[in-house]
Protein backbone atom coordinates (compact mmCIF):
# COMPACT_ATOMS: atom_id res chain seq x y z
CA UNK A 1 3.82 36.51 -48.56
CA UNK A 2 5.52 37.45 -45.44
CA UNK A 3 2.87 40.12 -44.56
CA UNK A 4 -0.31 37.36 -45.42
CA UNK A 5 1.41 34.97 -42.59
CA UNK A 6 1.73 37.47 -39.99
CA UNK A 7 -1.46 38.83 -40.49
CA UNK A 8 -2.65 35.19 -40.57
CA UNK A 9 -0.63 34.05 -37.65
CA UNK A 10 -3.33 34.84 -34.48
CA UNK A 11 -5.72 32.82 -36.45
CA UNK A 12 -3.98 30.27 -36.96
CA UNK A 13 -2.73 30.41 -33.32
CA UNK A 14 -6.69 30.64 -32.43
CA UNK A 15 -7.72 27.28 -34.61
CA UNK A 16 -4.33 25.18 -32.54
CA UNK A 17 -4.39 26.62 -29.03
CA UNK A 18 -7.06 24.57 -27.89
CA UNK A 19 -5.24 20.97 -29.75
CA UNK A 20 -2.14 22.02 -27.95
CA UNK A 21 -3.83 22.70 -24.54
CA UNK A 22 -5.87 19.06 -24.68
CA UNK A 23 -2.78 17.21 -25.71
CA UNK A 24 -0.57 18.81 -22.74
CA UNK A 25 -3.51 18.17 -20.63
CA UNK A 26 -3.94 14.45 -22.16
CA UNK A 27 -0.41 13.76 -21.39
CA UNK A 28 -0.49 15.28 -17.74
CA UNK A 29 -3.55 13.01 -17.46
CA UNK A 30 -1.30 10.02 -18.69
CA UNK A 31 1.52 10.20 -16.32
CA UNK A 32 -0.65 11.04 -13.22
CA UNK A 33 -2.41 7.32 -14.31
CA UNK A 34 0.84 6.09 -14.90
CA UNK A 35 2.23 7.20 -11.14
CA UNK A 36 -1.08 6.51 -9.77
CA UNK A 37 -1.07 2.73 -11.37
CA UNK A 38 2.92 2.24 -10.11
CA UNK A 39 1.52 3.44 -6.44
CA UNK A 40 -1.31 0.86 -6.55
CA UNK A 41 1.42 -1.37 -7.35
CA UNK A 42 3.33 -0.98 -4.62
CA UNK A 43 0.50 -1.08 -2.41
CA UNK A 44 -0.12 -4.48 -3.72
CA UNK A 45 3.49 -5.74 -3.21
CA UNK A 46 3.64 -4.53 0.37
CA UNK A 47 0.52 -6.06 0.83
CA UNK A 48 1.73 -9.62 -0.23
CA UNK A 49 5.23 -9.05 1.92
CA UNK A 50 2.84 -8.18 4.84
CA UNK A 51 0.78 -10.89 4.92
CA UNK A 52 3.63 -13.21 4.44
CA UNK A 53 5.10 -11.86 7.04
CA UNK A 54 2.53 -12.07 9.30
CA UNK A 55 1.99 -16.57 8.32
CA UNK A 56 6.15 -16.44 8.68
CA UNK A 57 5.80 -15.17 12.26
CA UNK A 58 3.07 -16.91 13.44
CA UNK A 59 4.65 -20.65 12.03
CA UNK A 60 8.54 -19.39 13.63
CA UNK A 61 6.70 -18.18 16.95
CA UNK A 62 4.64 -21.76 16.74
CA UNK A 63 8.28 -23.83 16.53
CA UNK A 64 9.36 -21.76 19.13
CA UNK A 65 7.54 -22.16 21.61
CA UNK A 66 7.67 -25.96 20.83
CA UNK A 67 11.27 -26.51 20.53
CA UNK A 68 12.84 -23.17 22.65
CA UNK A 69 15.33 -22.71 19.72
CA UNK A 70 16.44 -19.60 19.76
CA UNK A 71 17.48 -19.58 16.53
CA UNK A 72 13.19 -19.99 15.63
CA UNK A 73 12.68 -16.64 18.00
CA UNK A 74 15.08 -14.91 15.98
CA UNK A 75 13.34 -16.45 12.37
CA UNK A 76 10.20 -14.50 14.08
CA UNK A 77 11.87 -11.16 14.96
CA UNK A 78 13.43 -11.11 11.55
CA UNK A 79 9.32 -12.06 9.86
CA UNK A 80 7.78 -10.03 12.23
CA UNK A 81 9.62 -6.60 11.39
CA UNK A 82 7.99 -6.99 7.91
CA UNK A 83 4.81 -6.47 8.57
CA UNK A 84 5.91 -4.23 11.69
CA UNK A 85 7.23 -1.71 8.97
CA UNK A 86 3.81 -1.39 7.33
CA UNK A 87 2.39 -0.37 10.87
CA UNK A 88 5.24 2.05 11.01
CA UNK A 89 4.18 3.66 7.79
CA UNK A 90 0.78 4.28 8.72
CA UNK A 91 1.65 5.64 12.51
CA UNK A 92 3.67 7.84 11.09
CA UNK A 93 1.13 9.38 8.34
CA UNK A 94 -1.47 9.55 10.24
CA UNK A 95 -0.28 11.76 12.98
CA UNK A 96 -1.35 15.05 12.82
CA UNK A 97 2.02 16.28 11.40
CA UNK A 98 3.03 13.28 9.32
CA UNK A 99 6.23 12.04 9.64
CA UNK A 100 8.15 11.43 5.67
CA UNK A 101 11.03 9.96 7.31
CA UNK A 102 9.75 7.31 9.50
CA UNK A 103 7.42 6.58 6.94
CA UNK A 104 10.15 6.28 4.35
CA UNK A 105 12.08 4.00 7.20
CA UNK A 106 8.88 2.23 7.34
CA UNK A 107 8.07 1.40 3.79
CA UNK A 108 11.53 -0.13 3.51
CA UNK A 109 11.37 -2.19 6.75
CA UNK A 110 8.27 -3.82 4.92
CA UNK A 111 10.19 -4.83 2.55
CA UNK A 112 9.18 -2.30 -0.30
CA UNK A 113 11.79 -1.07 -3.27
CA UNK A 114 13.35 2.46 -2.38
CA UNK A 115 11.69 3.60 -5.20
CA UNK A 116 8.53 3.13 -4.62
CA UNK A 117 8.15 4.55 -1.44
CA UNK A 118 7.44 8.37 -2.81
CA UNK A 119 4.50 7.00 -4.81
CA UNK A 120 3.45 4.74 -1.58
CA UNK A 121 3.07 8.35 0.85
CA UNK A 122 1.34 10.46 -1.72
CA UNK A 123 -1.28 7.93 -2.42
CA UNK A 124 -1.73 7.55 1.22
CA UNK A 125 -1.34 11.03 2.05
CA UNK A 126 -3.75 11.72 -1.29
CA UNK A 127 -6.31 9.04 -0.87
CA UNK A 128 -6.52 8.03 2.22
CA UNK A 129 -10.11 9.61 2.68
CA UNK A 130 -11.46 7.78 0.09
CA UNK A 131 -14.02 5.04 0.67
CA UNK A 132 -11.66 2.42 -0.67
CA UNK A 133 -8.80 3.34 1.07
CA UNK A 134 -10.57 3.64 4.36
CA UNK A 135 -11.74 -0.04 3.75
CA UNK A 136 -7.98 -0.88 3.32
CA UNK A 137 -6.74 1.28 6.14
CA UNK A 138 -9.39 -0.60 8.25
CA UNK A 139 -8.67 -3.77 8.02
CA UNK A 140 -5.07 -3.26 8.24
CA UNK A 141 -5.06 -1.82 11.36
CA UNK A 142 -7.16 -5.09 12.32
CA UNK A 143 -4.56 -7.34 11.54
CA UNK A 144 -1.84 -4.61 13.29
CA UNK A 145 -4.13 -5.32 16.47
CA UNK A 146 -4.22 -8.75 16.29
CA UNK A 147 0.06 -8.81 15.55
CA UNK A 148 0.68 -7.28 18.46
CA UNK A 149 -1.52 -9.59 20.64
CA UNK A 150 1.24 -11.83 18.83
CA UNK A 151 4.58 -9.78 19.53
CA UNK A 152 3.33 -9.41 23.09
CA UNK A 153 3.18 -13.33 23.76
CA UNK A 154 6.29 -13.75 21.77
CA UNK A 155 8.15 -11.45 24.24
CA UNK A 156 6.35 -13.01 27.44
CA UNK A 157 7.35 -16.93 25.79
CA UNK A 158 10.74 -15.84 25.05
CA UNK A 159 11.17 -14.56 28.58
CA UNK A 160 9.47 -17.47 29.86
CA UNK A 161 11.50 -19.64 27.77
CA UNK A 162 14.60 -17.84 29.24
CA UNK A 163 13.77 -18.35 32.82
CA UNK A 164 13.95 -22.44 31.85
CA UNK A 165 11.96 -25.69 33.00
CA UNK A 166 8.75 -24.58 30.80
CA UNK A 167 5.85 -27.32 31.28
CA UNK A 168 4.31 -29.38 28.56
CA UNK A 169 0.90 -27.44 29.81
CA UNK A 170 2.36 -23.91 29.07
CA UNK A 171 3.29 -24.87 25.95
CA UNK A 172 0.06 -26.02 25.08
CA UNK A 173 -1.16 -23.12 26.49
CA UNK A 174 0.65 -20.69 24.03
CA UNK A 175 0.28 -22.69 20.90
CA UNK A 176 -3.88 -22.20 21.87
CA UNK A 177 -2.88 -18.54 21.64
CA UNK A 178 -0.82 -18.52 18.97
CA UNK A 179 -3.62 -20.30 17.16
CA UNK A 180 -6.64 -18.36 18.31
CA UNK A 181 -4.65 -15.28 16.78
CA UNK A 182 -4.22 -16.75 13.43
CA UNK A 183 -7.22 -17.50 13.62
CA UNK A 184 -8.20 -13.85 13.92
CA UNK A 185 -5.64 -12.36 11.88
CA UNK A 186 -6.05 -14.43 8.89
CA UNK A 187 -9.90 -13.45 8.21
CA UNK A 188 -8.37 -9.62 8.42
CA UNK A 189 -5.37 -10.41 5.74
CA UNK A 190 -7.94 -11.68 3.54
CA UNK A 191 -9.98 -9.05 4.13
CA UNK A 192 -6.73 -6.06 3.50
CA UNK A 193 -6.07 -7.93 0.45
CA UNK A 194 -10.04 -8.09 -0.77
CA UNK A 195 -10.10 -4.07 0.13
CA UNK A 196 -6.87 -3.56 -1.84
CA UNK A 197 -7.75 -5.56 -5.14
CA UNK A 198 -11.22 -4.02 -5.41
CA UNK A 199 -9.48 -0.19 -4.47
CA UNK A 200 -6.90 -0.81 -7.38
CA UNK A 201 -9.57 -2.21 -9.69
CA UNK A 202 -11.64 0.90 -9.07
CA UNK A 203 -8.71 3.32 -9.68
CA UNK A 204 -8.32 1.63 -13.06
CA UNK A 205 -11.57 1.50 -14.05
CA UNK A 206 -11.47 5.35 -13.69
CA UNK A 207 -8.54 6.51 -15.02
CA UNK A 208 -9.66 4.37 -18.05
CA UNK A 209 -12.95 6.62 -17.79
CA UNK A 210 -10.96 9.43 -17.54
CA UNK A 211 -8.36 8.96 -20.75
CA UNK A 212 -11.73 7.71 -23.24
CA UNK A 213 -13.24 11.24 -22.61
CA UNK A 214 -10.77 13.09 -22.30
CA UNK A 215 -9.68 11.42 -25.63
CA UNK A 216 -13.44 11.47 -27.23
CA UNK A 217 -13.32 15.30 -26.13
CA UNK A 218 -10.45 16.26 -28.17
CA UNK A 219 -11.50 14.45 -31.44
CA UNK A 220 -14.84 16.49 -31.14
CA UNK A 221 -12.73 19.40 -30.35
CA UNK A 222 -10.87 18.77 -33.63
CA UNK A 223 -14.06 18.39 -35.55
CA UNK A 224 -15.86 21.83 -34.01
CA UNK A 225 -12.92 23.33 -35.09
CA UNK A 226 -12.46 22.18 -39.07
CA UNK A 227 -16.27 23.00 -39.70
């Protein structure tokens, strides 16, 4: 009996190697769609923190420059770092020798859990050459533009403000700006978020793909093999 396994054995081995090899591969497949998913995520969550952020800013900057309350200017600062962290993140990756530890310094500055910031620099490291992510980095580095058109008037109001006997016509004047760059910076939020949804929508939609082949695969695998 003994001599009929071992003689049997690198059959046997022959009919399984190829069920064992799909499943490993099947569950490497499942927790790369898994950490892939959890990335998205988090690209979705920083998203949200940015662009409230960005409305928190603009209303504390608009009070501000009504009422010369410091404690509004420092409401601002403390919205505007959020969505000052996200353009930290991307500086720092896309230099030609990214930078993990601003970008990790960052991703938490946004706003963003500590753990998810490893999953939020491979995907951008990863995929940011993809069509969708291009889209995304895009129109994120619109609304960056158009945020510091808004830090830069904050600084020159606050300094203004600091100097004292502001007139009712400056004021009017800087709410104009303040409003003309909502009024550009907006559109471009949208537009990140828009990018975003249809990027992480896409990325489902193919690791979905992906697992049903890869699945259909090794059931006709299993049939080839118990003909």
């Amino acid at each position: 009996m003994k001599q009929a396994w071992t003689f049997s054995k690198p059959r046997l081995l022959g009919i399984v190697w190829p069920f064992i090899a799909v499943a490993l591969f099947q569950a490497l497949l499942g927790c790369v769609s898994l950490y892939t998913m959890s990335a998205v995520r988090s690209y979705v969550a920083g998203e949200s923190l940015w662009s409230k952020g960005q409305k928190d800013a603009i209303h504390y900057l608009s009070l501000y420059a009504s009422r010369h309350d410091e404690r509004d200017y420092l409401k601002y600062q403390k919205a505007f770092s959020v969505p000052q962290g996200g353009q930290a993140l991307r500086k720092a990756l896309d230099q030609p020798n990214p930078s993990l530890a601003d970008a990790r310094s960052g991703i938490i500055q946004g706003g963003n859990h500590p753990d998810d910031v490893n999953g939020i620099i491979w995907m951008y490291m990863n995929f940011h050459s993809f069509s969708f992510m291009k889209q995304v980095i895009h129109f994120w580095e619109v609304g960056d533009g158009y945020l510091m058109q808004l830090d830069e008037l904050a600084r020159h109001i606050h300094e203004r403000v600091g100097q004292g006997a502001v007139s009712a016509a400056e004021v009017d004047q800087w709410r104009e700006q303040i409003n003309v760059i909502d009024e550009g910076v907006t559109p471009a939020a949208r537009a990140f978020s828009d990018a975003l949804g249809e990027g992480s929508r896409l990325i489902l939609n193919l690791l979905i793909a992906v697992n049903l082949v890869t699945a259909v695969l090794l059931i006709l695998l299993a049939l080839l093999r118990v003909r």
